[in-house]
Protein backbone atom coordinates (compact mmCIF):
# COMPACT_ATOMS: atom_id res chain seq x y z
CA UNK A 1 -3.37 72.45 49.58
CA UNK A 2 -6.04 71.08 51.62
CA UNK A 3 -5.69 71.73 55.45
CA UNK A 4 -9.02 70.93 56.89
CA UNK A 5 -8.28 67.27 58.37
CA UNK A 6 -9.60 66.97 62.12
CA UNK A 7 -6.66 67.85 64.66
CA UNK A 8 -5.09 65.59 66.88
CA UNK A 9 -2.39 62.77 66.44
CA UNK A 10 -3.49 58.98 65.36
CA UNK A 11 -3.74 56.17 68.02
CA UNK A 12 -1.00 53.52 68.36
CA UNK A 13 -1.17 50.83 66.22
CA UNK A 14 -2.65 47.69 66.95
CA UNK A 15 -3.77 44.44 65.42
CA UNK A 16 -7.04 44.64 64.33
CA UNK A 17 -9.43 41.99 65.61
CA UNK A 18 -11.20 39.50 63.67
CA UNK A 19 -14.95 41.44 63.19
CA UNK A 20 -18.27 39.88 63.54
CA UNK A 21 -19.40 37.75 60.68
CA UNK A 22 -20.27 40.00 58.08
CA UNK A 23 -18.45 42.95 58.92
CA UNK A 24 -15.74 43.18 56.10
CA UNK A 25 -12.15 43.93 57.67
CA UNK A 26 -11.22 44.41 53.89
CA UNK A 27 -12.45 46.51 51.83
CA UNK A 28 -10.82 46.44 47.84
CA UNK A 29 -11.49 49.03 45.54
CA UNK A 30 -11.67 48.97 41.65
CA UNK A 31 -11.77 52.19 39.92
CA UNK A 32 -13.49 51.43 36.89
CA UNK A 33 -14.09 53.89 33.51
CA UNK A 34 -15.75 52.48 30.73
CA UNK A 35 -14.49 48.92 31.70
CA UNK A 36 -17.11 46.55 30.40
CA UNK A 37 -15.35 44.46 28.78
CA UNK A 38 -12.93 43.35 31.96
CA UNK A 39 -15.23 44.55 34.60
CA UNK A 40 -17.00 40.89 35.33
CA UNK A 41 -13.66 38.94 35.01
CA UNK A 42 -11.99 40.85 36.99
CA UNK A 43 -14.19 41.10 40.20
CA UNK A 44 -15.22 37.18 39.65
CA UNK A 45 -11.64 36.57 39.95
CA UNK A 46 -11.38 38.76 43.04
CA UNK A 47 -13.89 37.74 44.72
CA UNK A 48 -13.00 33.69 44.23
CA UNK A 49 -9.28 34.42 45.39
CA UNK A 50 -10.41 36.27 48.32
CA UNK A 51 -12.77 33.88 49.50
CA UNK A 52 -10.17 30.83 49.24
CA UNK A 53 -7.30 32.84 50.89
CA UNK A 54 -8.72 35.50 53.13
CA UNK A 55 -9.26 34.44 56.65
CA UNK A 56 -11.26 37.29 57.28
CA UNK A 57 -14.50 39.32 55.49
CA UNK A 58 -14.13 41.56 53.30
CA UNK A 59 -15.80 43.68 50.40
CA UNK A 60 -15.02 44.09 46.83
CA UNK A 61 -16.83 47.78 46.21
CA UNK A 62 -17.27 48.63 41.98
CA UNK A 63 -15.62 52.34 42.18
CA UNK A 64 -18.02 53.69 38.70
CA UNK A 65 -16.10 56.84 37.32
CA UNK A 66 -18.28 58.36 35.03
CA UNK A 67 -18.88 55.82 32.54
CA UNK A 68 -20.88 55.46 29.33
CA UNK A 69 -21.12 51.85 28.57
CA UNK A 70 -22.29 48.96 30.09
CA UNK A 71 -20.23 49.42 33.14
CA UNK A 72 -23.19 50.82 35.85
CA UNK A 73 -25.67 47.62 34.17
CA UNK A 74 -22.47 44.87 35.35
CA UNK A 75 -21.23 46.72 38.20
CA UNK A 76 -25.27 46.95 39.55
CA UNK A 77 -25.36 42.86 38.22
CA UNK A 78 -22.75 41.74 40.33
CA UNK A 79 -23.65 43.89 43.74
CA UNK A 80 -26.81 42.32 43.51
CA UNK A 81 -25.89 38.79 43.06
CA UNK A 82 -22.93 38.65 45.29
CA UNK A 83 -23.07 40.02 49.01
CA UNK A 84 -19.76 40.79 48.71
CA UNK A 85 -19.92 43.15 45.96
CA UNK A 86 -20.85 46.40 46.54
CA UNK A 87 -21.40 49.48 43.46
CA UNK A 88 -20.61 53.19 44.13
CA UNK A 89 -21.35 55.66 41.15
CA UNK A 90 -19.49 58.87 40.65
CA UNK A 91 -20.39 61.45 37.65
CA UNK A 92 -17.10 62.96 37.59
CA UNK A 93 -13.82 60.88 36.46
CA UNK A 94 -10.73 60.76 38.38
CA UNK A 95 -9.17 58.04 40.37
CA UNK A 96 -8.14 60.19 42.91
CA UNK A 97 -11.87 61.20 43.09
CA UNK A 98 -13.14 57.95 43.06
CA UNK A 99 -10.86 56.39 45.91
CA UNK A 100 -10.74 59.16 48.67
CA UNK A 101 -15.02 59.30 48.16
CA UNK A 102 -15.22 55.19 48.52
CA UNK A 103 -12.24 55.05 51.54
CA UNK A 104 -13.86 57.94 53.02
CA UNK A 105 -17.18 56.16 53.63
CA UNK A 106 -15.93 52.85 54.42
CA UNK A 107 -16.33 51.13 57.71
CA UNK A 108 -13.50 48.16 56.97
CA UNK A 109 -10.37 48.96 59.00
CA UNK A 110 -8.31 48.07 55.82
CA UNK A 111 -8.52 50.01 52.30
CA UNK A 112 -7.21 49.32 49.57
CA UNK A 113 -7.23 49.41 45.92
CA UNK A 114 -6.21 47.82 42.68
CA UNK A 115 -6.33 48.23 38.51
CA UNK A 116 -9.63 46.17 37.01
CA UNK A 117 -7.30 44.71 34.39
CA UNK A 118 -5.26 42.39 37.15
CA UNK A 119 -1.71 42.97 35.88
CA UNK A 120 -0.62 42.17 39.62
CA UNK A 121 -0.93 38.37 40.45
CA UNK A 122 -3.36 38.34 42.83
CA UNK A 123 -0.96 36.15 45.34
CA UNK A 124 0.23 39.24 46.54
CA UNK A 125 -2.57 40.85 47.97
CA UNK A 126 -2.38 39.33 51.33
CA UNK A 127 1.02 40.11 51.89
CA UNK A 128 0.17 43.48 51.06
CA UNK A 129 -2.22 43.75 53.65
CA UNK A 130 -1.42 41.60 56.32
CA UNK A 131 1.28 44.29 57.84
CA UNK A 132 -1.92 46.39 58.25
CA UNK A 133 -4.00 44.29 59.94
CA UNK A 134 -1.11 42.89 62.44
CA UNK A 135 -0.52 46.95 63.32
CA UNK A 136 3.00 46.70 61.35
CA UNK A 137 2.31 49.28 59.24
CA UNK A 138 0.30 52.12 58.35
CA UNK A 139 0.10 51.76 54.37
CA UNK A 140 1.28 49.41 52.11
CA UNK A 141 2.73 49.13 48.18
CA UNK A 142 3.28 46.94 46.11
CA UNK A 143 6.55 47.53 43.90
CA UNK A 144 7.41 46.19 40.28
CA UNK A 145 10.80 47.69 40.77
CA UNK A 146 11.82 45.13 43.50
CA UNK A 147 14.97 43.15 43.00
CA UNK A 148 12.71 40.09 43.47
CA UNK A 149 9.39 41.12 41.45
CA UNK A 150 8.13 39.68 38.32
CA UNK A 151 7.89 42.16 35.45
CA UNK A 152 6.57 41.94 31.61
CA UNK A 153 6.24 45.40 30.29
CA UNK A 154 7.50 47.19 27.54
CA UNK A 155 10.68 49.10 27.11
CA UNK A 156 8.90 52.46 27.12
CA UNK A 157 6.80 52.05 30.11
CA UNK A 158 9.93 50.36 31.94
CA UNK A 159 11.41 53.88 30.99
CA UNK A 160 9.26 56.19 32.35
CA UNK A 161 7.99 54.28 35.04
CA UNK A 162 11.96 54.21 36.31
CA UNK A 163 12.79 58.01 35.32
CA UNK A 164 9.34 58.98 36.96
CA UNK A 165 10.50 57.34 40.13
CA UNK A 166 14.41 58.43 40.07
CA UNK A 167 12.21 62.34 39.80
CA UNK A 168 10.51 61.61 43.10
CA UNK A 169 13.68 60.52 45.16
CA UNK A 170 15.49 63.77 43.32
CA UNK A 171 12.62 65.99 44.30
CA UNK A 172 10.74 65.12 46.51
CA UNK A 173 13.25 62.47 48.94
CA UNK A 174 10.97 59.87 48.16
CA UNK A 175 12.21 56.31 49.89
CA UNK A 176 9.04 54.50 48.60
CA UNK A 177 10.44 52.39 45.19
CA UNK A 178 7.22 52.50 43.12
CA UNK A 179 4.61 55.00 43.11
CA UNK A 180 2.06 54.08 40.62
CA UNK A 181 1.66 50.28 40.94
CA UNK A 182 -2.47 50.53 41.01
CA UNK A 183 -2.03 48.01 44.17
CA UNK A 184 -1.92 49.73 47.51
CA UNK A 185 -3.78 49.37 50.82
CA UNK A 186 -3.98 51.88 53.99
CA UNK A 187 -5.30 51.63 57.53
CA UNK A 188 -8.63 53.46 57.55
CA UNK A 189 -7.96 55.65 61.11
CA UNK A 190 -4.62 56.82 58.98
CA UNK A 191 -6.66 57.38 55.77
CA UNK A 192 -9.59 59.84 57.85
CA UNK A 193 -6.48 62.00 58.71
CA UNK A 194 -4.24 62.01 55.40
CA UNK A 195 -7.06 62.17 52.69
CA UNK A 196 -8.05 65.54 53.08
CA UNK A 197 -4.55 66.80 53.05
CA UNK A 198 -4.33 65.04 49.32
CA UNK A 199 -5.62 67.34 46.58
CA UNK A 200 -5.34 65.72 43.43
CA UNK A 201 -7.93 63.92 42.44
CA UNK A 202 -6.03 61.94 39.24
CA UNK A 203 -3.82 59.46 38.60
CA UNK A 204 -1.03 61.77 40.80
CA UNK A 205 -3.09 60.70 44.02
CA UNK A 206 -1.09 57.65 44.54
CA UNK A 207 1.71 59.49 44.74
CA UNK A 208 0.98 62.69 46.30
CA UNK A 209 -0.50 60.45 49.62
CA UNK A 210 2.49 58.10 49.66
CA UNK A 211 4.84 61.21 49.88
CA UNK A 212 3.01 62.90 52.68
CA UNK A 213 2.90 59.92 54.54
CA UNK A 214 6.30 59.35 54.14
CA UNK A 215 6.92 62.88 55.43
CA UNK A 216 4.48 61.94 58.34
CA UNK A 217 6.77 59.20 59.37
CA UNK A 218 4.15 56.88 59.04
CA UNK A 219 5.27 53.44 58.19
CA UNK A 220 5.27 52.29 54.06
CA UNK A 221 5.40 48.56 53.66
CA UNK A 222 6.48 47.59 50.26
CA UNK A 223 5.76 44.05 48.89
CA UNK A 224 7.40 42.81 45.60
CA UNK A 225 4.90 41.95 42.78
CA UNK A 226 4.50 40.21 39.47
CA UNK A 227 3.10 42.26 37.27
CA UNK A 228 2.21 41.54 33.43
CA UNK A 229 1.39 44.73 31.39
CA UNK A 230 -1.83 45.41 29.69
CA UNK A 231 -1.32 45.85 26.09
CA UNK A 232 -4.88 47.43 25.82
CA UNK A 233 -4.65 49.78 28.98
CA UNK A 234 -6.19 53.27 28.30
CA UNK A 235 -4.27 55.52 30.19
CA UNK A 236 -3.11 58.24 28.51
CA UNK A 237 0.90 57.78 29.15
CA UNK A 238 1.75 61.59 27.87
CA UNK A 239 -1.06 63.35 29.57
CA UNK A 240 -0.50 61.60 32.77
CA UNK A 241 3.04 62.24 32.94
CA UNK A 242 2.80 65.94 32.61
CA UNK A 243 -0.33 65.91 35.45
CA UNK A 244 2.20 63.79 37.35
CA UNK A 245 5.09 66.40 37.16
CA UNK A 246 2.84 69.69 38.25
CA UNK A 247 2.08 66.89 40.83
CA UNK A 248 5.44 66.86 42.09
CA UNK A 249 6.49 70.55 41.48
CA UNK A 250 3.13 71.64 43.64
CA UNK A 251 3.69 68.89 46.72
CA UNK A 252 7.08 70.05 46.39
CA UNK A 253 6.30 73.93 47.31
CA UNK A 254 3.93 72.96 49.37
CA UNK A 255 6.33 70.87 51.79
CA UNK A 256 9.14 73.64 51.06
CA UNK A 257 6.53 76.23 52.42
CA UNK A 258 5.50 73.98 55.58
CA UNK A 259 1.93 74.45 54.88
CA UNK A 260 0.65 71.04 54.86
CA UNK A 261 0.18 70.31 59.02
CA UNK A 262 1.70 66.60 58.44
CA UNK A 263 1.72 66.47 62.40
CA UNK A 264 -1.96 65.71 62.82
CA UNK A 265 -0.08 62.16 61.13
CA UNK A 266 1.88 61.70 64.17
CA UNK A 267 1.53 58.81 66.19
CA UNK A 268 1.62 59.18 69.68
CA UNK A 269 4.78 59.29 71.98
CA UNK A 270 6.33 56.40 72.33
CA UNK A 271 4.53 54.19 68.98
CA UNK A 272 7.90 54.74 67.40
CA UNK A 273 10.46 52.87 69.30
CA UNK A 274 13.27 55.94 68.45
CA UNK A 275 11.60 57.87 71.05
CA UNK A 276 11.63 55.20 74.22
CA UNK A 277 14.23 55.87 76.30
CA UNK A 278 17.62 53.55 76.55
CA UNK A 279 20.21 53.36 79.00
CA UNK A 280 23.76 53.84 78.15
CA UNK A 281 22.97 54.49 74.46
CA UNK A 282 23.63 58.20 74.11
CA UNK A 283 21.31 60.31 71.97
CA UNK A 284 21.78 62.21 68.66
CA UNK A 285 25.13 60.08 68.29
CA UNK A 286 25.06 59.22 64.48
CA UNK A 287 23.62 62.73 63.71
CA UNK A 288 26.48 64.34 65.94
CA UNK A 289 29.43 61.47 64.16
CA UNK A 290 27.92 63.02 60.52
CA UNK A 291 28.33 66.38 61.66
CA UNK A 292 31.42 65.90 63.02
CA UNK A 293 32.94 64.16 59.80
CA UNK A 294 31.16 66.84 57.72
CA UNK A 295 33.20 69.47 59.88
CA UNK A 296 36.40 67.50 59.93
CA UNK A 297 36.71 66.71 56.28
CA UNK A 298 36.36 70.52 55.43
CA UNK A 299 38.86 71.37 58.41
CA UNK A 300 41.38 69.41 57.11
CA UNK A 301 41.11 70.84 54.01
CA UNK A 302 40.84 74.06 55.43
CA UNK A 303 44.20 72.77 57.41
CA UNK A 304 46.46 71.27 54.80
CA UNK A 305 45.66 74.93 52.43
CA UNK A 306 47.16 76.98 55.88
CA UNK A 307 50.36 74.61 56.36
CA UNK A 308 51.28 74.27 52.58
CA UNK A 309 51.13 78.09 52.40
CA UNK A 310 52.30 78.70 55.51
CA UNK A 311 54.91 76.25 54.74
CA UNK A 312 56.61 78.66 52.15
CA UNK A 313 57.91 81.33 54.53
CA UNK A 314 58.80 78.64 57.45
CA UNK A 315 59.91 75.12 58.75
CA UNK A 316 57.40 72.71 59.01
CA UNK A 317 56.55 72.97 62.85
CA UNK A 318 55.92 77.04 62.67
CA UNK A 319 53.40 75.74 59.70
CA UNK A 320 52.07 73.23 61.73
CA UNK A 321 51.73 74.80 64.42
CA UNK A 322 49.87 77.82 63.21
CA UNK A 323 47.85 76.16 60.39
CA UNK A 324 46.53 73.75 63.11
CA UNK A 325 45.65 76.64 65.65
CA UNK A 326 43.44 78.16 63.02
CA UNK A 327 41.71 75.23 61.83
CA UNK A 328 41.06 74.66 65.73
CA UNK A 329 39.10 77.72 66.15
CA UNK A 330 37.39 77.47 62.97
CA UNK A 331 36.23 73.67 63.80
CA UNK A 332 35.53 74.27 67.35
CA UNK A 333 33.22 77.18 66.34
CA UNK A 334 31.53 74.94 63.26
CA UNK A 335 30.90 71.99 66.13
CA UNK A 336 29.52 73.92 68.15
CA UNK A 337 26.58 74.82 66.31
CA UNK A 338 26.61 72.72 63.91
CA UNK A 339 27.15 68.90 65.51
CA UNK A 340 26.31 69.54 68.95
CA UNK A 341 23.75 72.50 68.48
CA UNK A 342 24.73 74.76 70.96
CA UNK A 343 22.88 78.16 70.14
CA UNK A 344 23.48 81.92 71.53
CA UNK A 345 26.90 83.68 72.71
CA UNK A 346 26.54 82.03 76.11
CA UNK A 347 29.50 79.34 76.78
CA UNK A 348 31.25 80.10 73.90
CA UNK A 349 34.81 81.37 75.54
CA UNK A 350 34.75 77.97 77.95
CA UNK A 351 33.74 76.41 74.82
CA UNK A 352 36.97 77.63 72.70
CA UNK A 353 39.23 77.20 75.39
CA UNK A 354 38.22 74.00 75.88
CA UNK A 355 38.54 73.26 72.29
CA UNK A 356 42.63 74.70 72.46
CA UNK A 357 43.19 71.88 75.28
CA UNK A 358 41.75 69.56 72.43
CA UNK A 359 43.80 71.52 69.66
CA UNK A 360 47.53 70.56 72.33
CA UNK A 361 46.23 67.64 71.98
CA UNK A 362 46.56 67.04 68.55
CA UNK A 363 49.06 69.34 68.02
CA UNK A 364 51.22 67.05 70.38
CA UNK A 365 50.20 63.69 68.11
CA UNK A 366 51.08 65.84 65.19
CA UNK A 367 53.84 67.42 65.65
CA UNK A 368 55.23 64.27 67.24
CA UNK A 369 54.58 62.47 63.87
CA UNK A 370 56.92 65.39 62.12
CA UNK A 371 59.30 65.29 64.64
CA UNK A 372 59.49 61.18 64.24
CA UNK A 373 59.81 61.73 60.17
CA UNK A 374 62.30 64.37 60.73
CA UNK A 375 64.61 61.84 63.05
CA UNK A 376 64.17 58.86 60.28
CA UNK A 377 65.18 60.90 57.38
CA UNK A 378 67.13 63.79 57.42
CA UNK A 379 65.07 65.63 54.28
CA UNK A 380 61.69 64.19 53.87
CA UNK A 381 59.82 65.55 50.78
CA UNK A 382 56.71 67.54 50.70
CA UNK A 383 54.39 64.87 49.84
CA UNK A 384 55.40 62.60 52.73
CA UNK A 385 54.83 65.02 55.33
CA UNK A 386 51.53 65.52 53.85
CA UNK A 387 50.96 61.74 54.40
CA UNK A 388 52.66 61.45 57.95
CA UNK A 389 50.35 64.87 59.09
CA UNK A 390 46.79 63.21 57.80
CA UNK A 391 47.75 59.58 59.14
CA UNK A 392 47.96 61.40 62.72
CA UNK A 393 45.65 63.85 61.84
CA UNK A 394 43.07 60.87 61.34
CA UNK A 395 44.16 59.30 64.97
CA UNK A 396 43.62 63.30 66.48
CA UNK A 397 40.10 63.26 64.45
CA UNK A 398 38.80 59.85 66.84
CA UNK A 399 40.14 61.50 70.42
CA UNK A 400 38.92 64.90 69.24
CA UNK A 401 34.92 63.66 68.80
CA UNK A 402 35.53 61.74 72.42
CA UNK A 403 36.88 64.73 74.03
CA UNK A 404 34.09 66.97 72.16
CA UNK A 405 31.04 64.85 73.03
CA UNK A 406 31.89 64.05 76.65
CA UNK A 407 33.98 67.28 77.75
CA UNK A 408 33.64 70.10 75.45
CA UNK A 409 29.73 70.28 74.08
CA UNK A 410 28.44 67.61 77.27
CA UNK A 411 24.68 67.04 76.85
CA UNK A 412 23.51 68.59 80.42
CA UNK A 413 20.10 67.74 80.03
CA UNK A 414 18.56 66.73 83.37
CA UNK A 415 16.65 63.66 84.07
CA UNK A 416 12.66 64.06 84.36
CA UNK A 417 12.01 64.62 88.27
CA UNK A 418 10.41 62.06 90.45
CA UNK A 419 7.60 63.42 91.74
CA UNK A 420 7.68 63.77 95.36
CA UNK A 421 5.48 61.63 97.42
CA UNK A 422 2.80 64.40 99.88
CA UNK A 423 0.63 63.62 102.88
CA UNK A 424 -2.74 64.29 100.70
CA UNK A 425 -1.59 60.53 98.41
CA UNK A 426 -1.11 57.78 101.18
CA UNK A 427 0.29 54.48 99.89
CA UNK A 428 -2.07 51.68 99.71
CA UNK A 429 -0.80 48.34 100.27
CA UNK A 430 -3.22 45.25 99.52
CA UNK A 431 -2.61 42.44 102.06
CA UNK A 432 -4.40 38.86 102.66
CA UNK A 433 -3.30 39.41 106.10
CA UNK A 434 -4.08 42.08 108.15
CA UNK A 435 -1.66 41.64 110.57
């Protein structure tokens, strides 16, 4: 993997500015092989919708990969009769290759890209953008596996456009719904920093960037789009899908391996609003409540296995008793370091016999619950006292997090210091009157 992207985090956000005239804010580009026959249409229609809908300038730029028809003749036709339209000519094929070398020169502050045969309705394409340009967002997607998108495509590319995308959320964690709708767009400060960390240079390039930004934490807007298939598209469906899964199983080791440095994608402190600080809203709480369950399910488990074989060779408050001592420890212990993250030896005696006030305390609500069957009836069955010890081992579970959280595993961490005023910084105070 490719590691040699300058150092540093990105700025914050903002909304772009509208440029002077003439300096595109948009820049679209069409990777084109051997496309002569929709080349013309295509940009024609581009260019017209842009310049009806787009309040700001922007470039349509002819991405040439390679080809060996009349492509270069139109693509050199229409840069020199529209100012617009620009031409860049590669001699190697690959999309991949084609977008990172035309978003890697650019000078518009927003990229992006889209097929020359114009399955997605053109209506779309501000949407897509516009959460770049307001400082939203740091990429965008559209998706033709939205609830509310548009879609006329054939049962097999339906298939494997769905199975290809249920691999990436298997694999790889992917959130993003589509990967390979050609229509995307990125900030250009984010694309200077994430491009050369992307080494394919195919049709896998869509999705290889989209994961490591995702992995970033940068910010993927999706927009739902209608999309009609192209029943004379020359993508090679087989070939493609086998690139796409060496794709997935080398991003895959890569990010297993941490040797991609996805924090020179960071934004700066304070960009993401999860790391301002609030008052009165405690930290790490619905990590800590889904370690906490996680722990709890498994020691009750762990508790109703002691007490029904414990409950062989005794009555049921010896069982009880001793089954829910011994789950105590054991759940104390797995808090510990598992919800609350307390590392090393140190505090771990307070810590467990802190936890055995918590354990009275359920073992009061419990065996109070037994002790209340056993006066209703005078032989309750098995089952029942099963029921009656989870009901009030449920109402233990709620005190036990409380007590846990604010008593047993407190967060100690200090407040930042305020730095103390010296003799060398005197206070200026700016006054109309000096009296």
């Amino acid at each position: 993997m490719r590691t040699d992207s300058s150092p540093g985090t990105l700025p914050a956000r903002e909304h772009l500015p509208a440029t002077a005239a003439g300096t595109p804010v948009l820049d679209v580009v069409i990777p084109v092989h051997n496309e002569e026959k929709d080349l013309r249409r295509c940009v024609l229609g581009l260019r017209e919708h842009l310049a009806r809908t787009f309040p700001y300038a922007f470039r349509v730029t002819i991405a040439d990969n390679a080809s060996t028809d009349g492509t270069p003749l139109i693509a050199a036709e229409l840069a020199a009769r529209y100012p617009e339209v620009a031409g860049v000519r590669l001699e190697r094929k690959g999309r991949g290759r084609a977008l990172r070398t035309v978003w890697s020169a650019s000078d518009a502050p927003v990229l992006a890209y889209m097929d020359v045969d114009l399955s997605t309705d053109l209506n779309a394409l501000l949407p897509l953008v516009a959460p770049l340009i307001s400082g939203h967002s740091d990429l965008a997607i559209g998706s033709r596996l939205s609830r509310t998108s548009r879609v006329v495509r054939g049962p097999k590319r339906e298939f494997i456009s769905r199975a290809y995308n249920l691999i990436l959320r298997g694999s790889l964690q992917a959130r993003f719904s589509d990967a390979q709708c050609g229509f995307k767009a990125i900030r250009r400060e984010v694309a200077q920093v994430l491009l050369p960390l992307v080494e394919d240079t195919g049709w896998f390039f869509d999705t290889e960037m989209l994961v490591l930004a995702e992995r970033a934490g940068l910010r993927i807007h999706e927009v739902p789009v209608d999309w009609v298939d192209d029943p004379d598209s020359t993508v090679h469906i087989v070939r493609t899908a086998t690139d796409d899964l060496k794709g997935v199983w080398r991003v895959g080791r890569a990010l297993t391996t941490g040797s991609l440095p996805l924090d020179r994608l960071a934004r700066p402190f304070g960009d993401d609003p999860r790391d301002r600080e609030i008052t009165d809203v405690p930290k790490g709480l619905a990590r800590q409540l889904v370690g906490f369950c996680v722990v709890g399910g498994l020691s009750t488990l762990f508790y109703l296995l002691l007490y029904s074989g414990f409950r062989q060779f005794g009555g049921s408050q010896a069982a009880n008793a001793l089954a829910l001592l011994l789950s105590a420890l054991a759940n104390t212990a797995a808090n510990r370091r598992l919800t609350f993250g307390v590392r090393g030896r140190g505090g771990a005696v307070r810590h467990q016999a802190r936890g055995l006030v918590v354990f009275a305390i359920g073992l009061t609500l419990t065996s109070g619950s037994l002790a209340a069957l056993d006066a209703a009836t005078t032989s309750p069955g098995h089952t029942t006292e099963i029921a009656v010890l989870v009901v009030a081992n449920l109402a233990a579970t709620v005190l036990r997090f409380l007590l846990f959280r604010a008593w047993v595993f407190p967060d100690r961490r200090d407040p930042a210091p305020i730095p103390a005023k010296t003799c060398a910084e005197p206070t200026t105070i700016s006054t109309g009157d000096p009296r």
